[in-house]
Every structure is written in structure tokens, then in C-alpha cells.
C-alpha atoms as a PDB file:
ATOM      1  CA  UNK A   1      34.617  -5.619 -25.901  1.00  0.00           C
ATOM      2  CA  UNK A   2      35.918  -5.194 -29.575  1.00  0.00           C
ATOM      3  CA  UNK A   3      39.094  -6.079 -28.954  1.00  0.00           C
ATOM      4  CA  UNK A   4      38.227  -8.868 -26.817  1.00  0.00           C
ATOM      5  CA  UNK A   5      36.158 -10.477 -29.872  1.00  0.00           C
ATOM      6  CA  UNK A   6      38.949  -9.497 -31.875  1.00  0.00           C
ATOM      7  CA  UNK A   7      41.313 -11.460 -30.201  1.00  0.00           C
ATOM      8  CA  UNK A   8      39.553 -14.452 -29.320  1.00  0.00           C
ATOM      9  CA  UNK A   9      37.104 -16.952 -30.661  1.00  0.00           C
ATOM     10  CA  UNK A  10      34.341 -15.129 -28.702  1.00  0.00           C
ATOM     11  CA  UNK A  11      31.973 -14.136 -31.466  1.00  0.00           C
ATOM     12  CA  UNK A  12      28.469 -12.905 -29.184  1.00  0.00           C
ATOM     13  CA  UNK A  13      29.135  -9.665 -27.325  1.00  0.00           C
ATOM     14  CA  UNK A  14      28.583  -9.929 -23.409  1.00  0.00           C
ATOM     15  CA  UNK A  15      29.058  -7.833 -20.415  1.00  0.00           C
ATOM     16  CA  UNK A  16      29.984  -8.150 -17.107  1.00  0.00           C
ATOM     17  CA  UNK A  17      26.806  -9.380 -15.915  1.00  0.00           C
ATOM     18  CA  UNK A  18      27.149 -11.902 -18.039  1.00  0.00           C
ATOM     19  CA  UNK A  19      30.170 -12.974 -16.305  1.00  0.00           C
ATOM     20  CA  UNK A  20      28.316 -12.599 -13.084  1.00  0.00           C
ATOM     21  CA  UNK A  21      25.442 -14.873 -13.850  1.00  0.00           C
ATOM     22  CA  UNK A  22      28.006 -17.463 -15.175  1.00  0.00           C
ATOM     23  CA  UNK A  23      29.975 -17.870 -12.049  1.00  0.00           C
ATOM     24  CA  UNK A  24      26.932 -17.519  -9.699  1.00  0.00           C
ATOM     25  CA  UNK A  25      25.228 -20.690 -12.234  1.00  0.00           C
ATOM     26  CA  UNK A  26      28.369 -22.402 -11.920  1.00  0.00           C
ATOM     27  CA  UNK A  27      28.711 -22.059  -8.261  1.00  0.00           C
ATOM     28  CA  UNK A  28      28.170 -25.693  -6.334  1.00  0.00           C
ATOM     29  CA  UNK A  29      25.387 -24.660  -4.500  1.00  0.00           C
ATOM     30  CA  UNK A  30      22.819 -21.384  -4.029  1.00  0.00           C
ATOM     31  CA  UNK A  31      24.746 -20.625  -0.971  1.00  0.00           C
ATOM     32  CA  UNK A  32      27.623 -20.379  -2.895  1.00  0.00           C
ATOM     33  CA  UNK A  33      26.523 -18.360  -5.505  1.00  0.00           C
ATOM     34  CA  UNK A  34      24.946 -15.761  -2.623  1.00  0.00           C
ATOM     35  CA  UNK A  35      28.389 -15.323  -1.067  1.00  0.00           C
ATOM     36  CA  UNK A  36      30.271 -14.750  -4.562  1.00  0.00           C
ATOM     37  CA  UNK A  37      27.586 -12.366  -5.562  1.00  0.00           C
ATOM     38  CA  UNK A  38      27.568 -10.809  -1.881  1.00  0.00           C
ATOM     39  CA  UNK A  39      24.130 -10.546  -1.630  1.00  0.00           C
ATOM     40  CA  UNK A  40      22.637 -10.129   1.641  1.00  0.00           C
ATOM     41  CA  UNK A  41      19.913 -13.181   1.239  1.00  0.00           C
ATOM     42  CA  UNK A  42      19.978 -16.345  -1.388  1.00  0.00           C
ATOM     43  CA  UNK A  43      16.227 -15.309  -2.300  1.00  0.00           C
ATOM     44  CA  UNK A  44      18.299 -12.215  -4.332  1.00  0.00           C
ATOM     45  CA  UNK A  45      20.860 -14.598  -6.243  1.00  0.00           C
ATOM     46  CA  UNK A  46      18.342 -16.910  -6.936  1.00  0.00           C
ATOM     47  CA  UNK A  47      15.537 -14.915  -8.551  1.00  0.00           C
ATOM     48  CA  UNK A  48      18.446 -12.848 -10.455  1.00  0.00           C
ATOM     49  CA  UNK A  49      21.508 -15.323 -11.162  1.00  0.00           C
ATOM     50  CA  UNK A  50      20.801 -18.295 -11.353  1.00  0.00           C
ATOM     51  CA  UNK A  51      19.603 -19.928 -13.996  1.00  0.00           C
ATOM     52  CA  UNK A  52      20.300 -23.445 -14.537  1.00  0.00           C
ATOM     53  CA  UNK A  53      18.147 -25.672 -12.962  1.00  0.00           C
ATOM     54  CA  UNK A  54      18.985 -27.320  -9.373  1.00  0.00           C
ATOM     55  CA  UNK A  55      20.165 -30.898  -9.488  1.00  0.00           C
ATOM     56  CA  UNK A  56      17.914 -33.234  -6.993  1.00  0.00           C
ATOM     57  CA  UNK A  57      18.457 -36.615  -6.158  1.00  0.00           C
ATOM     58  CA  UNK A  58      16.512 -39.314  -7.387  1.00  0.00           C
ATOM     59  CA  UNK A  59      13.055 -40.482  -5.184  1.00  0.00           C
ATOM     60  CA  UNK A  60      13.675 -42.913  -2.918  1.00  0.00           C
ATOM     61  CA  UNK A  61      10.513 -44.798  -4.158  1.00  0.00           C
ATOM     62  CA  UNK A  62      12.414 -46.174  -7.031  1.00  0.00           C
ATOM     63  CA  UNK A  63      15.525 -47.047  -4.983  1.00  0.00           C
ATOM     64  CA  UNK A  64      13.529 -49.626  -2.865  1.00  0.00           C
ATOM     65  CA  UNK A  65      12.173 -51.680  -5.905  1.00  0.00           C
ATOM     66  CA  UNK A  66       9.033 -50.257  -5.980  1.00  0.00           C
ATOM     67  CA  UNK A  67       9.336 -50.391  -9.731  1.00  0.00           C
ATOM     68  CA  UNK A  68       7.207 -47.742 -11.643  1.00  0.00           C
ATOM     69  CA  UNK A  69       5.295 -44.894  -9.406  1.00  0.00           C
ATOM     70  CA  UNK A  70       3.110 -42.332 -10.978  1.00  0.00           C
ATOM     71  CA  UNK A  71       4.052 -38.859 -10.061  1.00  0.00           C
ATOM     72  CA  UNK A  72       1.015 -38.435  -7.586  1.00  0.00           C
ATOM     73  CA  UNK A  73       2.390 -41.822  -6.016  1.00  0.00           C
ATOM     74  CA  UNK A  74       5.998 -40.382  -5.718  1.00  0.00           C
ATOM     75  CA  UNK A  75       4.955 -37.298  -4.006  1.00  0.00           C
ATOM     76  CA  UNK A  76       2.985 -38.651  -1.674  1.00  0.00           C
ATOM     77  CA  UNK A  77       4.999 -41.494  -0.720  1.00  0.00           C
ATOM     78  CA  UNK A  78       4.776 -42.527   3.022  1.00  0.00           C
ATOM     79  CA  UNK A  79       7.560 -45.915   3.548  1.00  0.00           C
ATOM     80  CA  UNK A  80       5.102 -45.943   7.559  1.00  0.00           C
ATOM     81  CA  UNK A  81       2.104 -46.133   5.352  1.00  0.00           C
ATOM     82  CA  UNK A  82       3.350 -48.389   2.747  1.00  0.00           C
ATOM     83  CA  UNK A  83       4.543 -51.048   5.061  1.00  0.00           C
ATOM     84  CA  UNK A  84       1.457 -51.441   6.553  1.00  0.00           C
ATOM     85  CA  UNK A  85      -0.321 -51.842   3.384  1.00  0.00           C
ATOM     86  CA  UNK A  86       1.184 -54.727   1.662  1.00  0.00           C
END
């Protein structure tokens, strides 16, 4: 560790678990992570390594002009029940 602070612009001392966590947080998906970590279930790497939050893609609500939606609104949207309702 000393001489890899010494001979780098690394200037926070880490260990290999650190490295761990990094590449299962930087893995594309939990599934990912779980096989570089070899861990027998995803529930393991996930309460343990990772530690970035998961990206999610954005409500459909908003994609089909319905303008501004309260969370509530969002969470419970129903397009069946919204169709008949306007």
C-alpha cells in the first residue's frame, strides 16, 4: 500500500475490498456484479457491493403527454383506466 501511494497520485489508502466494491458498482447490471463477485445469489452482492444507485427508466406517464403527475398519480398509473376516463 505505501509504495503504491508512493508511486502514484493515489493519496487515500484502500484495500482490496475496495477494489471489489468498485468493479461490482461498475458492473452493467446486478447480475453482473453477482457473477464477478461469484456469489451464489444477487441478494449477497447487492446488500454488500453495490452501492451506487440503480438507473430506471423514466415513467411512461410523462412520455404520453400527460404533462405533470404527482408521485401518487405516477405510481398508480393504469393507461386501461385512464382511457376510459377522459
Amino acid at each position: 500500500m505505501e509504495r503504491g501511494i508512493a508511486e502514484t497520485d493515489v493519496t487515500v489508502p484502500f484495500n482490496e475490498h475496495d477494489i471489489r466494491a468498485k468493479a461490482a458498482n461498475d458492473a452493467e447490471d446486478l447480475e453482473h456484479a453477482r457473477a464477478l463477485m461469484s456469489h451464489a445469489s444477487t441478494a449477497t452482492t447487492k446488500r454488500v457491493y453495490r452501492r451506487k444507485p440503480e438507473v430506471v427508466a423514466p415513467l411512461q406517464a410523462n412520455k404520453k403527454g400527460l404533462g405533470h403527475v404527482s408521485m401518487t398519480q405516477a405510481l398508480c398509473y393504469d393507461p386501461a383506466v385512464s382511457a376510459t376516463t377522459r
